[in-house]
C-alpha atoms as a PDB file:
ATOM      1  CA  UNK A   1      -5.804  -8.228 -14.925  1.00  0.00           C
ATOM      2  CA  UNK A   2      -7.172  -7.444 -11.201  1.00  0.00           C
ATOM      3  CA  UNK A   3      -9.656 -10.611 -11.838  1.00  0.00           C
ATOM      4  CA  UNK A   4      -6.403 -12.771 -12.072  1.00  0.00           C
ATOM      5  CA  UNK A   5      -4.988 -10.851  -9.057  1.00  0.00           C
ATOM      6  CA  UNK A   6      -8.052 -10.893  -6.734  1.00  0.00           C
ATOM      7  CA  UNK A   7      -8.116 -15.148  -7.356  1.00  0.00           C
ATOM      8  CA  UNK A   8      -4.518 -15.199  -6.972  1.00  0.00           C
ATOM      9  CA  UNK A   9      -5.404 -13.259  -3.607  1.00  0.00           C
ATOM     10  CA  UNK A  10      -8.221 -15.479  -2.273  1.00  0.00           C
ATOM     11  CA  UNK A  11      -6.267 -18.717  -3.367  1.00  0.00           C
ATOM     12  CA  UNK A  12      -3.064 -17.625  -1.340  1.00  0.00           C
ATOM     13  CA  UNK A  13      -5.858 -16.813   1.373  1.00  0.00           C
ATOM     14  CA  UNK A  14      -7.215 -20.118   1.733  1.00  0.00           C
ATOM     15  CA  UNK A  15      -3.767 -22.175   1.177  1.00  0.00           C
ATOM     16  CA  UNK A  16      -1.453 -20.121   3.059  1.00  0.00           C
ATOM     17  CA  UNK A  17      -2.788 -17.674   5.436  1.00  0.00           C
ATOM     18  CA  UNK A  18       0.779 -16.508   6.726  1.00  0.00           C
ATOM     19  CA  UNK A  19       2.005 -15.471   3.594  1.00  0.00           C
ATOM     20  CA  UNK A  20      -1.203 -13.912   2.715  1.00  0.00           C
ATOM     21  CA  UNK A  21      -0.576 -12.089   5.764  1.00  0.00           C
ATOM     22  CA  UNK A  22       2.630 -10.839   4.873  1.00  0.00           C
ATOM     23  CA  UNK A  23       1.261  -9.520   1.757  1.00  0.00           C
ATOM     24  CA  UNK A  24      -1.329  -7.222   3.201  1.00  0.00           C
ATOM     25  CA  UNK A  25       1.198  -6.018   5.359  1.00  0.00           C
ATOM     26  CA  UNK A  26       3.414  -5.171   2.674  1.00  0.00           C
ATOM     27  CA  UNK A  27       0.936  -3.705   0.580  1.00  0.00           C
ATOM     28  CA  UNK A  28      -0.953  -1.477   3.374  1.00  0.00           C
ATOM     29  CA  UNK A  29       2.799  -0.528   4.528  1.00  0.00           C
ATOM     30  CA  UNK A  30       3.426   0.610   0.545  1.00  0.00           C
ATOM     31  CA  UNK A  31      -0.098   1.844   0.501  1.00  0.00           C
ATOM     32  CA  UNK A  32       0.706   4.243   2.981  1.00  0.00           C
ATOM     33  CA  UNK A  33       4.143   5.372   2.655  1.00  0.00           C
ATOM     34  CA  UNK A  34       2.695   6.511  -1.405  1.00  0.00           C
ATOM     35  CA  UNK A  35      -0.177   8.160   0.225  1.00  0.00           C
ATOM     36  CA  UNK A  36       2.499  10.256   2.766  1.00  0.00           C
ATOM     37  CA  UNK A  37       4.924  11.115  -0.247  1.00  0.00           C
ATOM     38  CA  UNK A  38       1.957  12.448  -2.266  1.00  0.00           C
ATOM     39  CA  UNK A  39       0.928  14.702   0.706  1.00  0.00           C
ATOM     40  CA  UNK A  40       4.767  15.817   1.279  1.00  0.00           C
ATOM     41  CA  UNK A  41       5.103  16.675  -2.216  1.00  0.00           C
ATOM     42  CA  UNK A  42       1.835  18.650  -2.652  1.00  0.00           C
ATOM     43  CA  UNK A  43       2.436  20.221  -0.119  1.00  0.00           C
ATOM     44  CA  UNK A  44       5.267  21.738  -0.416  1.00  0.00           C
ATOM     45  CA  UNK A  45       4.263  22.390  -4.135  1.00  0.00           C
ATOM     46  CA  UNK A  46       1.658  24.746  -2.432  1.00  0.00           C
ATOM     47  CA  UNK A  47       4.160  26.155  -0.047  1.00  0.00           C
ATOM     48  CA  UNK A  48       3.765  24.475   3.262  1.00  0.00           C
ATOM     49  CA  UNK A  49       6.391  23.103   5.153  1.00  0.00           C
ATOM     50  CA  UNK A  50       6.337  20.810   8.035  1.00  0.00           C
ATOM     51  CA  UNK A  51       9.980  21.460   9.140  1.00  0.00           C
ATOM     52  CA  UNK A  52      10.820  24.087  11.503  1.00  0.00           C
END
């Protein structure tokens, strides 16, 4: 399964470099919102809050 998406990846790479583009955006965006939800939750699982 990741072989098929990692060519799918480095085809869309060398055909259309915009839209490839928009994809790593979208991805490190989702990437990063995941990784901040994980940290909110344990978090506040182990009792810290970040509000005031």
């Amino acid at each position: 399964m990741f072989e098929s998406l990692n060519e799918y990846i480095v085809a869309l790479y060398h055909l259309h470099k915009a839209q490839y583009g928009l994809i790593v955006v979208t991805l490190m965006a989702l990437v990063g919102i995941s990784v901040g939800l994980t940290t909110e939750v344990v978090l506040r699982l182990l009792g810290i809050r970040g509000e005031k």
